[in-house]
PDB file of N, CA and C in Angstrom:
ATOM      1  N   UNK A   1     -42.792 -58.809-188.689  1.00  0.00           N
ATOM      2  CA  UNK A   1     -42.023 -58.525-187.494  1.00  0.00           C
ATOM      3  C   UNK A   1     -42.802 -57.522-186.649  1.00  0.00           C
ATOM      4  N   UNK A   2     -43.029 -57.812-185.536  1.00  0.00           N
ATOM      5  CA  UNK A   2     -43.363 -56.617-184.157  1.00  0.00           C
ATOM      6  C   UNK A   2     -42.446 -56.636-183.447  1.00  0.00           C
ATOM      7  N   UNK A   3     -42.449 -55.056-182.723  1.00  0.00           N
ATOM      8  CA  UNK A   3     -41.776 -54.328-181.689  1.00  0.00           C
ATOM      9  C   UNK A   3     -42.572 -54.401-180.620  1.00  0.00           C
ATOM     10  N   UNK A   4     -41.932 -54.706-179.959  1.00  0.00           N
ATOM     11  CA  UNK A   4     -42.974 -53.567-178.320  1.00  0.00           C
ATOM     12  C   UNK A   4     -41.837 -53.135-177.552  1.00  0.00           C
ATOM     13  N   UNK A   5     -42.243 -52.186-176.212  1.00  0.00           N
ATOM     14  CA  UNK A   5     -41.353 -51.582-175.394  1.00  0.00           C
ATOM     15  C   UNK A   5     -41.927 -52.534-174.261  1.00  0.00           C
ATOM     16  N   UNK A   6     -40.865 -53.626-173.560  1.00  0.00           N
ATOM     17  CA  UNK A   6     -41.302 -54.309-172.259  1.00  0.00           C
ATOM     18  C   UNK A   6     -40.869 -53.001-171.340  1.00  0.00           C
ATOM     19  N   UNK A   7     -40.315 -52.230-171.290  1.00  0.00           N
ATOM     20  CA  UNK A   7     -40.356 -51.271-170.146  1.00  0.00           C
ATOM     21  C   UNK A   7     -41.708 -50.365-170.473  1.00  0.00           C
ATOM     22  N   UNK A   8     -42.073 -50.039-170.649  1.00  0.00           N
ATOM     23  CA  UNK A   8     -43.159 -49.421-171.327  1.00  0.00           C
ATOM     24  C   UNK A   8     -44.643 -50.354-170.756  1.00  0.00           C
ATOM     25  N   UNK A   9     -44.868 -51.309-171.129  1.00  0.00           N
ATOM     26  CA  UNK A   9     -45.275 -52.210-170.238  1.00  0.00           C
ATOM     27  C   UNK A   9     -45.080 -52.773-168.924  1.00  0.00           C
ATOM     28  N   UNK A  10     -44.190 -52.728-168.478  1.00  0.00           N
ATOM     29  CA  UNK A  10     -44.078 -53.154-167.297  1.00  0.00           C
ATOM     30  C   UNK A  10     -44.670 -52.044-166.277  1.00  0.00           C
ATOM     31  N   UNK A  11     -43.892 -50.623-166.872  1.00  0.00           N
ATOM     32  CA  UNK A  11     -44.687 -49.602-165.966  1.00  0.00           C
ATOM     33  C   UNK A  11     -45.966 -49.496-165.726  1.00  0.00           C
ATOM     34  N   UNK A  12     -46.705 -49.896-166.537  1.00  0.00           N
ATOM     35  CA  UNK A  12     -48.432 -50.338-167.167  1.00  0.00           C
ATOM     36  C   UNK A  12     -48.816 -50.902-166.261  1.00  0.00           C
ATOM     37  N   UNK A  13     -48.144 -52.742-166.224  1.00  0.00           N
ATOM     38  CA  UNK A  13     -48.660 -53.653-165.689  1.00  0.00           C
ATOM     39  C   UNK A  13     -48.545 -53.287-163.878  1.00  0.00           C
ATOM     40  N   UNK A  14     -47.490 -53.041-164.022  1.00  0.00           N
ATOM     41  CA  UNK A  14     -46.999 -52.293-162.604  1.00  0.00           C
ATOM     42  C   UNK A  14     -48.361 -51.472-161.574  1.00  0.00           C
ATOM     43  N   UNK A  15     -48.469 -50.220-162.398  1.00  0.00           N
ATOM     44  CA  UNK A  15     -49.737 -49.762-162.204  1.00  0.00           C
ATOM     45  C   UNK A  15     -50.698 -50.492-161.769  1.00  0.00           C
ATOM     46  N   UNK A  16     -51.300 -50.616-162.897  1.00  0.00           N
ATOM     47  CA  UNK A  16     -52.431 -52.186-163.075  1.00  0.00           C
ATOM     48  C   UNK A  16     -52.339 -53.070-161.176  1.00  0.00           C
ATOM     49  N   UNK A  17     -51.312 -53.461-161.415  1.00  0.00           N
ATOM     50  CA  UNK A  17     -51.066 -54.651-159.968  1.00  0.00           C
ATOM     51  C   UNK A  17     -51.541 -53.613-158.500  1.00  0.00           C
ATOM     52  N   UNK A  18     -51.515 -52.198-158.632  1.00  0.00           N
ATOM     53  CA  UNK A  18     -50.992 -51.853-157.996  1.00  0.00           C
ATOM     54  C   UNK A  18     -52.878 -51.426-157.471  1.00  0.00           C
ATOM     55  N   UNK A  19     -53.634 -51.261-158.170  1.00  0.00           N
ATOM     56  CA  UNK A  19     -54.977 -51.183-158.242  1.00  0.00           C
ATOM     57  C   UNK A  19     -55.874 -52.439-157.897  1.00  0.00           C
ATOM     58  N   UNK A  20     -54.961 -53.763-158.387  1.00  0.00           N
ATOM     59  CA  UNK A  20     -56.351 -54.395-157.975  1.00  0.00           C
ATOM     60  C   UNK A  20     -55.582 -55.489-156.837  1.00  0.00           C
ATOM     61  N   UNK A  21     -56.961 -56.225-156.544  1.00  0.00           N
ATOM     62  CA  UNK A  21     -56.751 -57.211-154.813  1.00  0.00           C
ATOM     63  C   UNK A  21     -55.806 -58.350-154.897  1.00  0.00           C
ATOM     64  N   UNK A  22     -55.378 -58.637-156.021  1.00  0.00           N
ATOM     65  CA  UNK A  22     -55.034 -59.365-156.069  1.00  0.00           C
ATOM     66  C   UNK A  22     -53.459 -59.025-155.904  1.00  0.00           C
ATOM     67  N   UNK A  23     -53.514 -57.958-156.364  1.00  0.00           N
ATOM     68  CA  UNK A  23     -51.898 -57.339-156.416  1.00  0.00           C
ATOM     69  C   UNK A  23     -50.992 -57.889-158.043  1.00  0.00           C
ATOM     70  N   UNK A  24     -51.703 -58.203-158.507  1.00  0.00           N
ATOM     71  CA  UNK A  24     -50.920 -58.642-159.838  1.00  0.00           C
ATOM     72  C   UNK A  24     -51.229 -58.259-160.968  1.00  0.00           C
ATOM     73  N   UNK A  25     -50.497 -58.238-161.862  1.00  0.00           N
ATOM     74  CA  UNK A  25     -51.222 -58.093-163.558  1.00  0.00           C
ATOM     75  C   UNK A  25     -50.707 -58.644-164.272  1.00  0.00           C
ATOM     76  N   UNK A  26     -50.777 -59.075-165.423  1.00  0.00           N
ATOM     77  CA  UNK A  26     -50.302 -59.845-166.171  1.00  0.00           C
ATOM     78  C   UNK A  26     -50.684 -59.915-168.225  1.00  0.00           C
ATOM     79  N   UNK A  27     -49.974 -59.811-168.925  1.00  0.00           N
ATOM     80  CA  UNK A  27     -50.125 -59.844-170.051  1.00  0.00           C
ATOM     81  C   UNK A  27     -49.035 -60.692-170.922  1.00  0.00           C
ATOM     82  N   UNK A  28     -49.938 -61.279-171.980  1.00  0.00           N
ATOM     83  CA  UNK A  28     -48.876 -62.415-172.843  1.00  0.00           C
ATOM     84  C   UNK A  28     -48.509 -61.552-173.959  1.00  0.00           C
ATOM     85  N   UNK A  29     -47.222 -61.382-173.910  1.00  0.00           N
ATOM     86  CA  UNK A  29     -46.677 -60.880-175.520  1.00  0.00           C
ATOM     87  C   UNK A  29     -46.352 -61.490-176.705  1.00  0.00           C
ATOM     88  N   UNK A  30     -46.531 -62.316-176.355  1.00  0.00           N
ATOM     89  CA  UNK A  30     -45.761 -63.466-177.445  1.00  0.00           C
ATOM     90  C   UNK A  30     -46.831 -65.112-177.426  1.00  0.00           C
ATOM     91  N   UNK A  31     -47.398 -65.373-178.139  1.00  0.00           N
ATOM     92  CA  UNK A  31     -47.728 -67.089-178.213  1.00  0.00           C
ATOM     93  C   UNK A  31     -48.580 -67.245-177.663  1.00  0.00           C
ATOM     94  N   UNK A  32     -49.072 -68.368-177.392  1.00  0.00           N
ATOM     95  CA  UNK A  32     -50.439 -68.403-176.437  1.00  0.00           C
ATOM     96  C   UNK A  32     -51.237 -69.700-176.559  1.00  0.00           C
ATOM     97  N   UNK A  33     -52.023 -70.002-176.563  1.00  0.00           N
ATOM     98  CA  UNK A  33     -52.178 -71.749-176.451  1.00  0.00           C
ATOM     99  C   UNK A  33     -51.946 -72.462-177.667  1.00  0.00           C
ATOM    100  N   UNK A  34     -52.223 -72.037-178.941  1.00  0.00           N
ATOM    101  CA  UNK A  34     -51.758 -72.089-180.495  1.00  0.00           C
ATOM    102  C   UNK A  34     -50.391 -72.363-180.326  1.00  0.00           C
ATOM    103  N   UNK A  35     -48.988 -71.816-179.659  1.00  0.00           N
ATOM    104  CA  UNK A  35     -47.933 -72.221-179.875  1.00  0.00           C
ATOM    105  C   UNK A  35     -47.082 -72.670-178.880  1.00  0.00           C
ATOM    106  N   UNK A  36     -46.228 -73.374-178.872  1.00  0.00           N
ATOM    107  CA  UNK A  36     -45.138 -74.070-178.048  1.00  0.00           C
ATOM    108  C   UNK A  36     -44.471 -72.542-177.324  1.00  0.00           C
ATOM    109  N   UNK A  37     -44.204 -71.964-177.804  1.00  0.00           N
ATOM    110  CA  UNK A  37     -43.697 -70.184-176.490  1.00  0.00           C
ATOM    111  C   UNK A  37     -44.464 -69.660-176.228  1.00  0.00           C
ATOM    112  N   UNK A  38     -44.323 -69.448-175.213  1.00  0.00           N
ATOM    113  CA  UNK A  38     -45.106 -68.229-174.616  1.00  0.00           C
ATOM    114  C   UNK A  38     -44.211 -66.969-173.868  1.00  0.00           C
ATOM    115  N   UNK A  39     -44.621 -65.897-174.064  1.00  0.00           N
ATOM    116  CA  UNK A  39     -44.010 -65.070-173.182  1.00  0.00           C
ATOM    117  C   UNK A  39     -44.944 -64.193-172.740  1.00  0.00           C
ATOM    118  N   UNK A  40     -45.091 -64.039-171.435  1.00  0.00           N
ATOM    119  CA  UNK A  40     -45.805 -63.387-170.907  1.00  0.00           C
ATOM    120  C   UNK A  40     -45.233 -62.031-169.565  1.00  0.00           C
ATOM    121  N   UNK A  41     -45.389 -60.810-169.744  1.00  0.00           N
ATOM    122  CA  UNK A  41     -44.856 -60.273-168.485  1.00  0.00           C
ATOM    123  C   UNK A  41     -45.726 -59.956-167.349  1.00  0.00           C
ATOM    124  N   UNK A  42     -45.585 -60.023-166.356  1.00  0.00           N
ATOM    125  CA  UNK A  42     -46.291 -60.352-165.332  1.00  0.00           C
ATOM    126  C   UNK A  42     -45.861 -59.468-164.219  1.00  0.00           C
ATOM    127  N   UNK A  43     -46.569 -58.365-163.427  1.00  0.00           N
ATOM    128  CA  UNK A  43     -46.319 -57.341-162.141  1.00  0.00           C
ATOM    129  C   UNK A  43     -46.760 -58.210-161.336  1.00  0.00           C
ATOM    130  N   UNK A  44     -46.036 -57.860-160.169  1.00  0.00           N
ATOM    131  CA  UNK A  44     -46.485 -58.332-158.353  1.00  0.00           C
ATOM    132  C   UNK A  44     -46.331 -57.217-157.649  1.00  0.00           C
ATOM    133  N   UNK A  45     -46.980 -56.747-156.823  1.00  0.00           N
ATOM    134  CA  UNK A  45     -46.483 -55.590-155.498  1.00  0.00           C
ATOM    135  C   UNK A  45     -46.184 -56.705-154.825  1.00  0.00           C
ATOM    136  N   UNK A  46     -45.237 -55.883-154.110  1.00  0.00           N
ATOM    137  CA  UNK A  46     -44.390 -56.590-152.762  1.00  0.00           C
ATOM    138  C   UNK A  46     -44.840 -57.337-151.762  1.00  0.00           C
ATOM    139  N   UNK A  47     -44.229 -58.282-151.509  1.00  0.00           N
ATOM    140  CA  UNK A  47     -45.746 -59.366-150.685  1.00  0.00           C
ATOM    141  C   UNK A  47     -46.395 -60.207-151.436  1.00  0.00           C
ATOM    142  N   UNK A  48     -46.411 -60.074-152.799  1.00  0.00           N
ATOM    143  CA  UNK A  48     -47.700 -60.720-153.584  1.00  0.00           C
ATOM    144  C   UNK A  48     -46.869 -62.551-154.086  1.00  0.00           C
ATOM    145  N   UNK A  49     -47.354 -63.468-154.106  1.00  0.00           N
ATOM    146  CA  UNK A  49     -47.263 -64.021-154.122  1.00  0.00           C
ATOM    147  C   UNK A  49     -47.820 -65.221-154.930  1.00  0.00           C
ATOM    148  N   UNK A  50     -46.951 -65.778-156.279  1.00  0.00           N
ATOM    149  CA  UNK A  50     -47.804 -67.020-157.212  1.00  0.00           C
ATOM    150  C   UNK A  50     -47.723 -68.042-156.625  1.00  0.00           C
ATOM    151  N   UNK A  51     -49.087 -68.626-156.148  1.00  0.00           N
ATOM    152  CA  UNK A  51     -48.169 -69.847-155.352  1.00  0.00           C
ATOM    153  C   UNK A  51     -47.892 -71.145-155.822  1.00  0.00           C
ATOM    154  N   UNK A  52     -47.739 -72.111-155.809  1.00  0.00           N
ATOM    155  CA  UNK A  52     -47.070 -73.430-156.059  1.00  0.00           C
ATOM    156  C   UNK A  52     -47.617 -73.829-157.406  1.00  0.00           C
ATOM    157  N   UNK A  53     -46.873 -74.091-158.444  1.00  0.00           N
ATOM    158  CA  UNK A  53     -47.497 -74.911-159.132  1.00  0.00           C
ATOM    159  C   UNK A  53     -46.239 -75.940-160.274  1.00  0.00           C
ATOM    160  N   UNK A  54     -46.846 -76.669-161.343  1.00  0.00           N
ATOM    161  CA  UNK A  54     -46.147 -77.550-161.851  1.00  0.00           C
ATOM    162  C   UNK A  54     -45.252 -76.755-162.720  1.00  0.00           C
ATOM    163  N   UNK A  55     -44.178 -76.695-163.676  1.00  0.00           N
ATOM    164  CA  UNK A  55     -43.748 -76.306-164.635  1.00  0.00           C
ATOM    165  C   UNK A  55     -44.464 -76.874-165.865  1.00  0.00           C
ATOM    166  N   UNK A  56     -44.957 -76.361-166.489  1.00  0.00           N
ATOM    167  CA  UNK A  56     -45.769 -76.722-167.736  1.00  0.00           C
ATOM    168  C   UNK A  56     -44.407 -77.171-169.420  1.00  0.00           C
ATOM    169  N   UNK A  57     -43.105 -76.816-168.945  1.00  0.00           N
ATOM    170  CA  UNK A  57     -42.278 -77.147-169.633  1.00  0.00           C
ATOM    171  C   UNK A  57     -40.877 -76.744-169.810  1.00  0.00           C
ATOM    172  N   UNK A  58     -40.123 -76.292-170.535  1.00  0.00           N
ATOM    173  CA  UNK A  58     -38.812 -75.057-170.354  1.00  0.00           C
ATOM    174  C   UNK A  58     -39.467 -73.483-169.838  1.00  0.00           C
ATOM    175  N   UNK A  59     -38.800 -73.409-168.973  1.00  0.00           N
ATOM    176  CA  UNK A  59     -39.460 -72.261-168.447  1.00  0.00           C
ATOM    177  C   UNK A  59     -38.467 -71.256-167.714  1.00  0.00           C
ATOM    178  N   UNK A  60     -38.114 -69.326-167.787  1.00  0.00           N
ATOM    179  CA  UNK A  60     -37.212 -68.892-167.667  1.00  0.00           C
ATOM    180  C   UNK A  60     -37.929 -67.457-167.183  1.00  0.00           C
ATOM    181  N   UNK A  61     -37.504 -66.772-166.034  1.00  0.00           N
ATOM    182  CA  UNK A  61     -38.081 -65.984-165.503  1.00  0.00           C
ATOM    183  C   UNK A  61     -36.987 -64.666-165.552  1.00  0.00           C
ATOM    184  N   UNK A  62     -37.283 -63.669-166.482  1.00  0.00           N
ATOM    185  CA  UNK A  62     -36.496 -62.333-166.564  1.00  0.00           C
ATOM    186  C   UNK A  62     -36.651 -61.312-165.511  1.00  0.00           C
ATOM    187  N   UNK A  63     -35.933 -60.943-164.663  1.00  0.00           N
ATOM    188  CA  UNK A  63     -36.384 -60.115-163.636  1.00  0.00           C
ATOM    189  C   UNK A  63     -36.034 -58.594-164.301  1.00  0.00           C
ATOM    190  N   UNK A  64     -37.456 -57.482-165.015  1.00  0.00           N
ATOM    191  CA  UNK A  64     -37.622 -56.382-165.673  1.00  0.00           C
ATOM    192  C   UNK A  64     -37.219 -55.050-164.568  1.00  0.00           C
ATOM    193  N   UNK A  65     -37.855 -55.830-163.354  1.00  0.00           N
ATOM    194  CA  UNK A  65     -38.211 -54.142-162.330  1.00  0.00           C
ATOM    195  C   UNK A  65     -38.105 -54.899-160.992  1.00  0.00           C
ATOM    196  N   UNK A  66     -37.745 -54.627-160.011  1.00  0.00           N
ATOM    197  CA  UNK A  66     -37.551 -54.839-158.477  1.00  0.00           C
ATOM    198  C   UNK A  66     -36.802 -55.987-158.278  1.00  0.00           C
ATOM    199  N   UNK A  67     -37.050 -57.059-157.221  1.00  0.00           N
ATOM    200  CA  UNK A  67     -37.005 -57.979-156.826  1.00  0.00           C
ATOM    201  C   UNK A  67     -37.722 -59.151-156.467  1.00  0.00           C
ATOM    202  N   UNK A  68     -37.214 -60.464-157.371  1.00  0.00           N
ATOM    203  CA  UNK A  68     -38.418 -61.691-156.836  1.00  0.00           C
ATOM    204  C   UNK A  68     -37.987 -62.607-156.217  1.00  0.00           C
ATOM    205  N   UNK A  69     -38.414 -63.458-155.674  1.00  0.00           N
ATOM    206  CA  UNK A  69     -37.517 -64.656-155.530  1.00  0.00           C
ATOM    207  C   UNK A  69     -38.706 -66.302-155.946  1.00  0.00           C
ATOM    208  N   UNK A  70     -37.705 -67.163-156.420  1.00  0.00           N
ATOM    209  CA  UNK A  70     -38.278 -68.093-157.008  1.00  0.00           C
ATOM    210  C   UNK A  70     -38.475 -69.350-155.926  1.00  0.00           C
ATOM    211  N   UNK A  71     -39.080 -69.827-155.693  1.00  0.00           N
ATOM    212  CA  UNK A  71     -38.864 -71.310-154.506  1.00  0.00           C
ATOM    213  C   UNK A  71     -39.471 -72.386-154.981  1.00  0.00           C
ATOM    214  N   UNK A  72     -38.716 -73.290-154.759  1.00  0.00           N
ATOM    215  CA  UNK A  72     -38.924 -74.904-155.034  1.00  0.00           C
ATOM    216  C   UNK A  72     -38.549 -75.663-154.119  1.00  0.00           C
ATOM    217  N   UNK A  73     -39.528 -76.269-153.071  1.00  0.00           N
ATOM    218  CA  UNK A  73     -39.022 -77.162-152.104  1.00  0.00           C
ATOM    219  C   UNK A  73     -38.333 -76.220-150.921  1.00  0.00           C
ATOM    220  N   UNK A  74     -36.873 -76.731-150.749  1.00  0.00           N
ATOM    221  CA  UNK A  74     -36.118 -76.059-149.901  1.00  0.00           C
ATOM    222  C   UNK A  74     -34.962 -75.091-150.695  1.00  0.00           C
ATOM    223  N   UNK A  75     -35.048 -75.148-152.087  1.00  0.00           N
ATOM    224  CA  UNK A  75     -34.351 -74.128-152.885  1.00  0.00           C
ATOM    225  C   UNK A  75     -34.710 -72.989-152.851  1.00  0.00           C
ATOM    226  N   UNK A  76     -34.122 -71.820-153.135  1.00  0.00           N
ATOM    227  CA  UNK A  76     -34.565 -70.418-153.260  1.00  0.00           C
ATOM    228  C   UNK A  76     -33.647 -70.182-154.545  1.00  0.00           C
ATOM    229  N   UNK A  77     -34.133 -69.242-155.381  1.00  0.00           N
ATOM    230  CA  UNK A  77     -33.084 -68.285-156.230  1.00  0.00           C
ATOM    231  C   UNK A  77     -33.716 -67.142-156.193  1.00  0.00           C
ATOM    232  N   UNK A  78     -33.065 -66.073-156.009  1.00  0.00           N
ATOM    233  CA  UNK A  78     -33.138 -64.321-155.937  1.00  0.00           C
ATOM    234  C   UNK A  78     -32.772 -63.585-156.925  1.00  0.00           C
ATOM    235  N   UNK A  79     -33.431 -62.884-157.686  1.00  0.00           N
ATOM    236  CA  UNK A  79     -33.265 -61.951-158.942  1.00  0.00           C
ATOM    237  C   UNK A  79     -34.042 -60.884-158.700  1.00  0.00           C
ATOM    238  N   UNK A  80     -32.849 -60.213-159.244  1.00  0.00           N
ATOM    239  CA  UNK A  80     -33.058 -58.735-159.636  1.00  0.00           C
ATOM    240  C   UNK A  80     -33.065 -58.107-161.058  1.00  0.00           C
ATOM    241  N   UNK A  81     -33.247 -57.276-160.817  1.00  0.00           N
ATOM    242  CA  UNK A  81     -33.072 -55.914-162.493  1.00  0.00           C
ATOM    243  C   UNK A  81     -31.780 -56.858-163.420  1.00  0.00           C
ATOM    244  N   UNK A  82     -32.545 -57.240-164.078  1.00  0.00           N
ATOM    245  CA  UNK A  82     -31.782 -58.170-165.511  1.00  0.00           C
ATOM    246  C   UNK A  82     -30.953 -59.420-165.255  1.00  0.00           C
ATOM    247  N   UNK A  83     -31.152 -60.039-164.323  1.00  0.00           N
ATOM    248  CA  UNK A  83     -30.958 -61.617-163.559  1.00  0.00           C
ATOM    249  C   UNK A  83     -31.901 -62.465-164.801  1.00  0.00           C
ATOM    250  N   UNK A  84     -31.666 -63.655-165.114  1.00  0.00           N
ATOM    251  CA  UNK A  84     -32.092 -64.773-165.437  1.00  0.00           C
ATOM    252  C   UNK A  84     -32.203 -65.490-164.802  1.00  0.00           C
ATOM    253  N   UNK A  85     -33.431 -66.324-163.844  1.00  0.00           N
ATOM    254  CA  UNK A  85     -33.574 -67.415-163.264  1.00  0.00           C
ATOM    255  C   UNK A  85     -34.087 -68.878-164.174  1.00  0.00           C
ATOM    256  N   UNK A  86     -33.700 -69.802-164.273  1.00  0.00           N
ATOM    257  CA  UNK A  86     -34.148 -70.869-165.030  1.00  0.00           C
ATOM    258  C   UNK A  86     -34.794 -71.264-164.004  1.00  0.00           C
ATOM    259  N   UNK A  87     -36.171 -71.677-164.069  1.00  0.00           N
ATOM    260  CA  UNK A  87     -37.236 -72.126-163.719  1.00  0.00           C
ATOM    261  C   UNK A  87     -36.655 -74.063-163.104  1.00  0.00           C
ATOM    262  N   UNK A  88     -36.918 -74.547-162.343  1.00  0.00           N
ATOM    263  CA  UNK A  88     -36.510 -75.746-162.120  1.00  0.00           C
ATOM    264  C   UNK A  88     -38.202 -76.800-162.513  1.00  0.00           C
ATOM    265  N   UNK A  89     -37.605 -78.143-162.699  1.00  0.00           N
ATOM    266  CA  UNK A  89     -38.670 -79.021-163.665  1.00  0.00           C
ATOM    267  C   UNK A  89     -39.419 -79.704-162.281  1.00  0.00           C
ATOM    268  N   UNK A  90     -39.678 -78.718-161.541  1.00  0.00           N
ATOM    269  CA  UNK A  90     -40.390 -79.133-160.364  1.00  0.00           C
ATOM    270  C   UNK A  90     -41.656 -77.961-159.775  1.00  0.00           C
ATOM    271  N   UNK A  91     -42.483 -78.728-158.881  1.00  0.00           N
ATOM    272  CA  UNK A  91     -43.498 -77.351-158.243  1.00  0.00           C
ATOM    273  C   UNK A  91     -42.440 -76.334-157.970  1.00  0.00           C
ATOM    274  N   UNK A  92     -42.961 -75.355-158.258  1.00  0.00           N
ATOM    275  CA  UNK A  92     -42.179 -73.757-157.613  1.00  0.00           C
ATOM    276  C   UNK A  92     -43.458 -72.480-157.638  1.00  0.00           C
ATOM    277  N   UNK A  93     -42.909 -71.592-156.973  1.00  0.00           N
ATOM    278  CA  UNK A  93     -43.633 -70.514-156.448  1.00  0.00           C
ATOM    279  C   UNK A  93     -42.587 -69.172-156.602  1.00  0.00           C
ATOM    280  N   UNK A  94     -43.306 -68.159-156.868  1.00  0.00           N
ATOM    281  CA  UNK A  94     -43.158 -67.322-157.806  1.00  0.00           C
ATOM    282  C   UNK A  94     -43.253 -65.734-156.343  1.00  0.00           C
ATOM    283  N   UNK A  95     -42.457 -65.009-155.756  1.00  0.00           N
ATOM    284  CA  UNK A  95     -43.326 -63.980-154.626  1.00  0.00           C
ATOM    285  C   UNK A  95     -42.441 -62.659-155.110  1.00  0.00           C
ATOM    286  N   UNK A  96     -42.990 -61.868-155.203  1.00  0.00           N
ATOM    287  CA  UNK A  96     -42.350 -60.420-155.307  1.00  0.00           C
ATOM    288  C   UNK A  96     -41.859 -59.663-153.645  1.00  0.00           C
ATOM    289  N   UNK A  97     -40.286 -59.898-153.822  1.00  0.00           N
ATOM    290  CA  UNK A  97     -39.617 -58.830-152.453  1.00  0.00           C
ATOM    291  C   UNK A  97     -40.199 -57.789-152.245  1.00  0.00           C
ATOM    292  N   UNK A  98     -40.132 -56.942-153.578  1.00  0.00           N
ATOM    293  CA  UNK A  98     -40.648 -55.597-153.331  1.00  0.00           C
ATOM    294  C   UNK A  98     -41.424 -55.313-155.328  1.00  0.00           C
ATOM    295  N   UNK A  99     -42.087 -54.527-155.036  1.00  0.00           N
ATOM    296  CA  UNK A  99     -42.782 -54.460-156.047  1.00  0.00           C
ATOM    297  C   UNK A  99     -41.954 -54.680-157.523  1.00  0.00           C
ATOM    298  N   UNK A 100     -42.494 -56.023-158.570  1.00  0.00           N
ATOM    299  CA  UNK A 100     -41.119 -56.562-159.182  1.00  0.00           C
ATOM    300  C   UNK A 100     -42.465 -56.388-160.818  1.00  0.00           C
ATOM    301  N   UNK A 101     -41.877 -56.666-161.877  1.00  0.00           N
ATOM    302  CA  UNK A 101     -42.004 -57.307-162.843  1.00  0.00           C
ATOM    303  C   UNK A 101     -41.270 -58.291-163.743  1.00  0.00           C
ATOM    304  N   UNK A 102     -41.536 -58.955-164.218  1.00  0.00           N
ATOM    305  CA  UNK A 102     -41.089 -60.345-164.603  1.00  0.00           C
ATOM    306  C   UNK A 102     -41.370 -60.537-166.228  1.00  0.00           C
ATOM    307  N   UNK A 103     -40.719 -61.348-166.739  1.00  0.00           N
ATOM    308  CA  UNK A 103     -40.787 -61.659-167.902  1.00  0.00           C
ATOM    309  C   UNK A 103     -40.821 -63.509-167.868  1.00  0.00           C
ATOM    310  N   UNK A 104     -42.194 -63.946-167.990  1.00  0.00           N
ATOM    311  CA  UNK A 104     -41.912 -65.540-167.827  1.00  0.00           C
ATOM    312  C   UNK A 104     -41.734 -65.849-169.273  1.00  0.00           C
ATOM    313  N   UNK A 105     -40.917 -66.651-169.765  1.00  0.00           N
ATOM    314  CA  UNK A 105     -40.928 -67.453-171.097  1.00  0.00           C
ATOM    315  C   UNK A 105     -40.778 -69.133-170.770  1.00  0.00           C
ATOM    316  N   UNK A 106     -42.029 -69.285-171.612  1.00  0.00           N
ATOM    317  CA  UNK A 106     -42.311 -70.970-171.561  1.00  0.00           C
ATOM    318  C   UNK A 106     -42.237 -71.932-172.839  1.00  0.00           C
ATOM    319  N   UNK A 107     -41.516 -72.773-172.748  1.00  0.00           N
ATOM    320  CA  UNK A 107     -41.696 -73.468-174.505  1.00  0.00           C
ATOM    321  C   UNK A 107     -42.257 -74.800-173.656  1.00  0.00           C
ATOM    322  N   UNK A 108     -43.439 -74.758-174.027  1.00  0.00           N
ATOM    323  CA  UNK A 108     -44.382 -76.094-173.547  1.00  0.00           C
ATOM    324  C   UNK A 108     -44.364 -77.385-174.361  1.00  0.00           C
ATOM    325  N   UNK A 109     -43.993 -78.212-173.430  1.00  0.00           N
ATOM    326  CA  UNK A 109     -43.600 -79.617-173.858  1.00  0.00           C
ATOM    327  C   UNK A 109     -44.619 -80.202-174.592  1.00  0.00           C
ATOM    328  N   UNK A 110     -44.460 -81.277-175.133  1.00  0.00           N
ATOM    329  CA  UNK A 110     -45.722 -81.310-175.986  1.00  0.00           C
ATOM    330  C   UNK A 110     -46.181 -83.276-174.983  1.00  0.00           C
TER     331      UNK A 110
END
């Protein structure tokens, strides 16, 4: 069994985003190409933006710190500090309101 502190990290990754050009940071806590989950938490500064891509499988976005919002098409969903967004089985895009961290969890289809 492992522990970690995701707040503890997030403040980290937070940092981290906050230093480089891209505006993001990102680290996997959990799984990784070896297994069907993944969890990974992931900083944006405000403005920053993941842009479009496929869902790779079940997929669920924890909002840790600020505000994100999720888009697919002409859908939007908005989360905040401990919101659950379920990821939709379509392209979507990923943008931080204001400087956010995230918790993505993926169980990849096989």
């Amino acid at each position: 069994m492992q522990k970690s502190s995701l707040t503890a990290l997030a403040r980290e990754l937070l940092e981290r985003a906050r230093t480089e050009a891209s505006g993001r940071s990102a680290d996997t806590v959990y799984g990784g190409h070896e297994h069907r989950l993944r969890q990974t938490v992931i900083a944006l500064t405000a403005g920053c933006r993941m842009g479009e891509h496929e869902n790779p499988g079940e997929a669920t976005v924890q909002v840790l710190l600020g505000r994100a919002r999720v888009l697919a098409g002409d859908d939007a969903w908005e989360g905040v500090r401990g919101d659950l967004i379920i990821l939709p089985q379509a392209r979507h895009s990923l943008e931080a309101l204001e400087d956010s961290v995230v918790l993505l969890t993926v169980a990849k289809l096989d």
